[in-house]
C-alpha atoms as a PDB file:
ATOM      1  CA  UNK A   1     -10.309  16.508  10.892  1.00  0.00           C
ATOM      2  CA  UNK A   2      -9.761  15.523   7.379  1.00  0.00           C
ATOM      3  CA  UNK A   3      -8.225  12.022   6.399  1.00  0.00           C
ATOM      4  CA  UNK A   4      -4.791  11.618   5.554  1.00  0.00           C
ATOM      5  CA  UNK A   5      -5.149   9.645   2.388  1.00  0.00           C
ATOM      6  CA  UNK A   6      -2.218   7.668   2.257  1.00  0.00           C
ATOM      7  CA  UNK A   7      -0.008   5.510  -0.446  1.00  0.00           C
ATOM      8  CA  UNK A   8       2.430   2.010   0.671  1.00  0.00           C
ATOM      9  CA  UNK A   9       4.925   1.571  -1.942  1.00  0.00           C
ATOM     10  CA  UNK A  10       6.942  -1.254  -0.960  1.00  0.00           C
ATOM     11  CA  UNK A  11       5.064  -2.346   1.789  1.00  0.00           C
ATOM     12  CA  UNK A  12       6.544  -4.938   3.220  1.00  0.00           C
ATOM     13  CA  UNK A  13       4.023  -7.086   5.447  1.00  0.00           C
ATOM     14  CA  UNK A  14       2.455  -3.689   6.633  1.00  0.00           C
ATOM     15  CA  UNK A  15       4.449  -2.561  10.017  1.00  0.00           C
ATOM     16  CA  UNK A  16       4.159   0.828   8.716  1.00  0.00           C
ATOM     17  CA  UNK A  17       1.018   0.770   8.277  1.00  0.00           C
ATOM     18  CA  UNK A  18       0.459  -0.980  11.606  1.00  0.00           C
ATOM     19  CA  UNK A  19       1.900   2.083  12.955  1.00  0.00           C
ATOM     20  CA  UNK A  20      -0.043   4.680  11.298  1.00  0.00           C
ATOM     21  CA  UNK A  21      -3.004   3.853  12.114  1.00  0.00           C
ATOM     22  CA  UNK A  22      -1.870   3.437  15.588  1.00  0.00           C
ATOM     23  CA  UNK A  23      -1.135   6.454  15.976  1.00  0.00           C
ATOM     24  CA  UNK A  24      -4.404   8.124  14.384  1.00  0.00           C
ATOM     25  CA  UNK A  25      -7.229   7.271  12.845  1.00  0.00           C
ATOM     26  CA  UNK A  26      -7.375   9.652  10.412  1.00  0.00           C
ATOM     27  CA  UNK A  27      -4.556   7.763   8.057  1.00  0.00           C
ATOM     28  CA  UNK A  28      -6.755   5.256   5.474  1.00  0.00           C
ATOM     29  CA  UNK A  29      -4.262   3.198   3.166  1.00  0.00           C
ATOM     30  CA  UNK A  30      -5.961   3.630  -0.391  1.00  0.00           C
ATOM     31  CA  UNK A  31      -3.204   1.985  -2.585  1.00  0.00           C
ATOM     32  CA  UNK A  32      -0.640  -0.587  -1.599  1.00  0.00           C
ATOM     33  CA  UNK A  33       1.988  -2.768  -3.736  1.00  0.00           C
ATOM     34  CA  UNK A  34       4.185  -5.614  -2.194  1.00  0.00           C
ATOM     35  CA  UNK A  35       6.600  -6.981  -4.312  1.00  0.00           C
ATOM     36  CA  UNK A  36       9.499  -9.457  -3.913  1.00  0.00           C
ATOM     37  CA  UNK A  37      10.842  -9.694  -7.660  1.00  0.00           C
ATOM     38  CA  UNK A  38      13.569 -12.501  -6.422  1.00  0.00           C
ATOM     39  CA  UNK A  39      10.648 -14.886  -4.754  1.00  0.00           C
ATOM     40  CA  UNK A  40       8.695 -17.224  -6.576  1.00  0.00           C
ATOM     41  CA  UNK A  41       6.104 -17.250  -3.515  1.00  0.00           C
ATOM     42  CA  UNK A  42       5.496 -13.624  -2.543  1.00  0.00           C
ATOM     43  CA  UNK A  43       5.130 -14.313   1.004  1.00  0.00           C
ATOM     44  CA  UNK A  44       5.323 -10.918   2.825  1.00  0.00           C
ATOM     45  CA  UNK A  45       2.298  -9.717   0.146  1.00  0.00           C
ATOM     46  CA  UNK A  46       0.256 -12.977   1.656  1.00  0.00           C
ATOM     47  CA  UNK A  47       0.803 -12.386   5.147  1.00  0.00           C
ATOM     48  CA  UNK A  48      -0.420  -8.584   3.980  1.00  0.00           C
ATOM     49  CA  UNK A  49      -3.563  -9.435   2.935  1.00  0.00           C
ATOM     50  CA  UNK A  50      -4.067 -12.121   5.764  1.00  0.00           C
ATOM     51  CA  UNK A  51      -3.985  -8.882   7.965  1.00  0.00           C
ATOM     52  CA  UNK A  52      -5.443  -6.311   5.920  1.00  0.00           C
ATOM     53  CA  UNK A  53      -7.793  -7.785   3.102  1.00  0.00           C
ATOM     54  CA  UNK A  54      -6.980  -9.149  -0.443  1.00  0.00           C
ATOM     55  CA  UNK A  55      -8.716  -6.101  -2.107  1.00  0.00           C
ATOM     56  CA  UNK A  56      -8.486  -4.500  -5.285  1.00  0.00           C
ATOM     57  CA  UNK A  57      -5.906  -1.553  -3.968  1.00  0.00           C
ATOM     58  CA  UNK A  58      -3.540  -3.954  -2.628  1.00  0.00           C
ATOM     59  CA  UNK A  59      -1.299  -4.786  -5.873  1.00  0.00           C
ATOM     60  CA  UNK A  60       1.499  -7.438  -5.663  1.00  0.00           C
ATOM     61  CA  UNK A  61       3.307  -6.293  -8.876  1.00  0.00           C
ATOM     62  CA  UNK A  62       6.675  -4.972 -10.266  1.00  0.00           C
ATOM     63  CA  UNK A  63       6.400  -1.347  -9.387  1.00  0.00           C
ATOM     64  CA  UNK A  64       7.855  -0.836 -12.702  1.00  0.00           C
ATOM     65  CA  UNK A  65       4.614  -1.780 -13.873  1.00  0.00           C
ATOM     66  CA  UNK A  66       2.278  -0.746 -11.255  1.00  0.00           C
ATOM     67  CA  UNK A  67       3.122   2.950 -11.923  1.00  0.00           C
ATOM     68  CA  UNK A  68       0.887   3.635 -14.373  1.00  0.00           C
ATOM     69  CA  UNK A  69      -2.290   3.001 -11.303  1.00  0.00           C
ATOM     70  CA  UNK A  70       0.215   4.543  -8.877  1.00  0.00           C
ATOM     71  CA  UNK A  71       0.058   7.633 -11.495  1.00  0.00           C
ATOM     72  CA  UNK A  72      -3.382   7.475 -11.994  1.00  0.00           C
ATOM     73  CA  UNK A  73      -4.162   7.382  -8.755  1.00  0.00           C
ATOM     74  CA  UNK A  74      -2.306  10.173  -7.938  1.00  0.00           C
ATOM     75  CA  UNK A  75      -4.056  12.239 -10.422  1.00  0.00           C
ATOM     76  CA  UNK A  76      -7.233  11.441  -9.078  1.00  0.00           C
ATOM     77  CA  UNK A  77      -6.887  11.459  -5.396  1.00  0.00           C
ATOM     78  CA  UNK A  78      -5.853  13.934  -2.767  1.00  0.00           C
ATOM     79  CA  UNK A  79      -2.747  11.423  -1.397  1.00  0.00           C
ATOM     80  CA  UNK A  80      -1.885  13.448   1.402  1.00  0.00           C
ATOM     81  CA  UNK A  81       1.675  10.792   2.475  1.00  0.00           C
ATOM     82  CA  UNK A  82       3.656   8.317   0.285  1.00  0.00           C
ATOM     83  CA  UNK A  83       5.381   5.496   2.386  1.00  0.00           C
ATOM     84  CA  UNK A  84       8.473   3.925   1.089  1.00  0.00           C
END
């Protein structure tokens, strides 16, 4: 079965996520932004990457400004589900 190419927007400390791939293996995360624009520490974005990685496609950034790679992306990929 094909992978289900998937996009976190807002992702929180990654529950969703969590439950994804729970649920099937065929869901891979290939972009992710965390951002608390109120917080001077971004803790839910740290405790992300403690449990996930601290790689290049996981963006703690203003979505405001991440859209441009969230665009890009897009445009390049074959994002099968957006989370929110």
């Amino acid at each position: 079965m094909d992978t289900i190419r998937t996009v976190e927007l807002f992702a929180g400390v990654g529950g969703f996520r969590l439950g994804l791939e729970a649920a099937s293996d065929r869901f891979k995360v290939i972009w992710a932004n965390q951002w608390e624009p109120s917080m001077r520490e971004q803790y839910a974005f740290e405790c992300y990457t403690t449990h996930f990685g601290n790689k290049k496609y996981h963006v703690c950034q203003d979505i405001a400004k991440a859209k441009i790679d969230v665009i890009c992306l897009l445009e390049d990929s074959r994002v099968r589900t957006i989370l929110s």
